[in-house]
C-alpha atoms as a PDB file:
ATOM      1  CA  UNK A   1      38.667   4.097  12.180  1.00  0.00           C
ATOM      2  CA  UNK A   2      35.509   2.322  11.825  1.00  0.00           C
ATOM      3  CA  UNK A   3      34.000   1.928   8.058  1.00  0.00           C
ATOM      4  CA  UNK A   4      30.933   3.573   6.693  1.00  0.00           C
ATOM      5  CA  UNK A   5      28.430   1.822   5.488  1.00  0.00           C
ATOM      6  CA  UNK A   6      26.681   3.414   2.627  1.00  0.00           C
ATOM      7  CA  UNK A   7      22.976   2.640   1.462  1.00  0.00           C
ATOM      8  CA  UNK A   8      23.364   0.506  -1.735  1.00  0.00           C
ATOM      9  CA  UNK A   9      19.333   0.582  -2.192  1.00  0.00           C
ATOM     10  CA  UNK A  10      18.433   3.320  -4.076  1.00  0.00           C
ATOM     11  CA  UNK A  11      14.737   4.928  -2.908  1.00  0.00           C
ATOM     12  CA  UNK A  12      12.014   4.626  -4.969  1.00  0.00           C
ATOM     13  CA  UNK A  13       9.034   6.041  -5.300  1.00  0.00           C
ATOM     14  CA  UNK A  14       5.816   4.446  -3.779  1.00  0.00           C
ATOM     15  CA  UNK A  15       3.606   2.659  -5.957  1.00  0.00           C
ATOM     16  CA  UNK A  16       0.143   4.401  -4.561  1.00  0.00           C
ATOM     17  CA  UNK A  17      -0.154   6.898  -1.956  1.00  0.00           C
ATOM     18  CA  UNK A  18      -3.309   7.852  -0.013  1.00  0.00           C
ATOM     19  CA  UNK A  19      -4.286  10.653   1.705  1.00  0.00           C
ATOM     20  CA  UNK A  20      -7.280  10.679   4.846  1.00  0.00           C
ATOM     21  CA  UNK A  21      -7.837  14.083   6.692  1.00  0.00           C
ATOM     22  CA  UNK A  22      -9.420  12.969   9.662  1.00  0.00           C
ATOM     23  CA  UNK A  23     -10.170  16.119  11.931  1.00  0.00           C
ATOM     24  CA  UNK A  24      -6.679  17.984  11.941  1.00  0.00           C
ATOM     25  CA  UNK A  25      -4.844  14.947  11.246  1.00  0.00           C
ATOM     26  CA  UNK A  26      -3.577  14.444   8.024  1.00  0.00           C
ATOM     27  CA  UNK A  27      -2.829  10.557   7.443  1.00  0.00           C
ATOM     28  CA  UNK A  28      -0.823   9.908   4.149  1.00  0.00           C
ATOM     29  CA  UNK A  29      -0.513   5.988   3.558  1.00  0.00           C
ATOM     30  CA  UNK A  30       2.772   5.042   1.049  1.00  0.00           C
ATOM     31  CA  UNK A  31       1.905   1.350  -0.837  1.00  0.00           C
ATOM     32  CA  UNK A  32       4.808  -0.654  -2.827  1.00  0.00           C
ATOM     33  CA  UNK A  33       4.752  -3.669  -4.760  1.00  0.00           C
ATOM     34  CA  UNK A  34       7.280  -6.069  -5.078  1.00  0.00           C
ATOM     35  CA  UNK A  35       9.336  -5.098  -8.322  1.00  0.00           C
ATOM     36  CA  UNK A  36       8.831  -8.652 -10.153  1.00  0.00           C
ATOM     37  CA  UNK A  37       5.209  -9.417  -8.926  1.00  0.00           C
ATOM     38  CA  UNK A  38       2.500 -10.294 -11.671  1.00  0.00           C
ATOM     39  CA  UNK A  39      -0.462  -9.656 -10.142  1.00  0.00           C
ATOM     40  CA  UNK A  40      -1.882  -5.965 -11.475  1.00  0.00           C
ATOM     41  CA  UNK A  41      -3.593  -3.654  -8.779  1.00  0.00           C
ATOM     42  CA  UNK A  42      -7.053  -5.185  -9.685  1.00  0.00           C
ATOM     43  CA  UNK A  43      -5.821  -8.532  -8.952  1.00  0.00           C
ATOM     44  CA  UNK A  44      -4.840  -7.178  -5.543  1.00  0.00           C
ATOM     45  CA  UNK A  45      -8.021  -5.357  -4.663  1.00  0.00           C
ATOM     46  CA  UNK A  46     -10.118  -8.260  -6.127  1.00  0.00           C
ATOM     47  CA  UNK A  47      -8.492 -10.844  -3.466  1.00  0.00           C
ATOM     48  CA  UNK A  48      -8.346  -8.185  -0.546  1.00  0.00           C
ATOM     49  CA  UNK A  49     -12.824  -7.931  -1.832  1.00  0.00           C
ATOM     50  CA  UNK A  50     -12.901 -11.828  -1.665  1.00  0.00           C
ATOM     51  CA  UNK A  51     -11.531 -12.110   1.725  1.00  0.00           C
ATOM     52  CA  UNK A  52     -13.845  -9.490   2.966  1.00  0.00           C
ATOM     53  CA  UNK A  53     -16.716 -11.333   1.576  1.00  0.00           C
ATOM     54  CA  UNK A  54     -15.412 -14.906   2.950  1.00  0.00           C
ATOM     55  CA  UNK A  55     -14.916 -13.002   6.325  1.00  0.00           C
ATOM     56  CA  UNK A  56     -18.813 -12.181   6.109  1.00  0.00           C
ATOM     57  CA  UNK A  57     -17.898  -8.269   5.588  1.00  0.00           C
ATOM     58  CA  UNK A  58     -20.154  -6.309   3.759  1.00  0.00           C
ATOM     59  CA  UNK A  59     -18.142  -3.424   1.440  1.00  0.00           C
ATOM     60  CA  UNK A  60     -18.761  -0.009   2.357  1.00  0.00           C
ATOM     61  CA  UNK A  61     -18.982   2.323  -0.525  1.00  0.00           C
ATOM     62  CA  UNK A  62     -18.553   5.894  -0.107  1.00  0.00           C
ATOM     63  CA  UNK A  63     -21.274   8.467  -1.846  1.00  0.00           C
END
């Protein structure tokens, strides 16, 4: 009889979650971040904002 292996990991629940309708599609995007990270949300968005603006991308802001 073969063993069972049973999930030791228990589920938790994402950190942010986004929703896009696009059309009839429905896209729902599920973010985590690592459990013992220091860096807040800001800290996260202000480097993803500095790499856009090193990359020569202009931000987009939405009315």
């Amino acid at each position: 009889m073969a063993e069972n292996k049973q999930n030791t990991t228990l589920e938790r629940r994402p950190d942010c979650v986004t929703e896009i309708r696009m059309g009839n599609t429905v896209l729902v995007v599920s973010g985590f971040f690592k459990k013992d990270t220091t860096d807040t949300a800001a800290d996260k968005m202000m480097k993803v904002l500095e790499a856009e603006a090193a990359a020569g991308h202009k931000a987009q802001l939405s009315p």
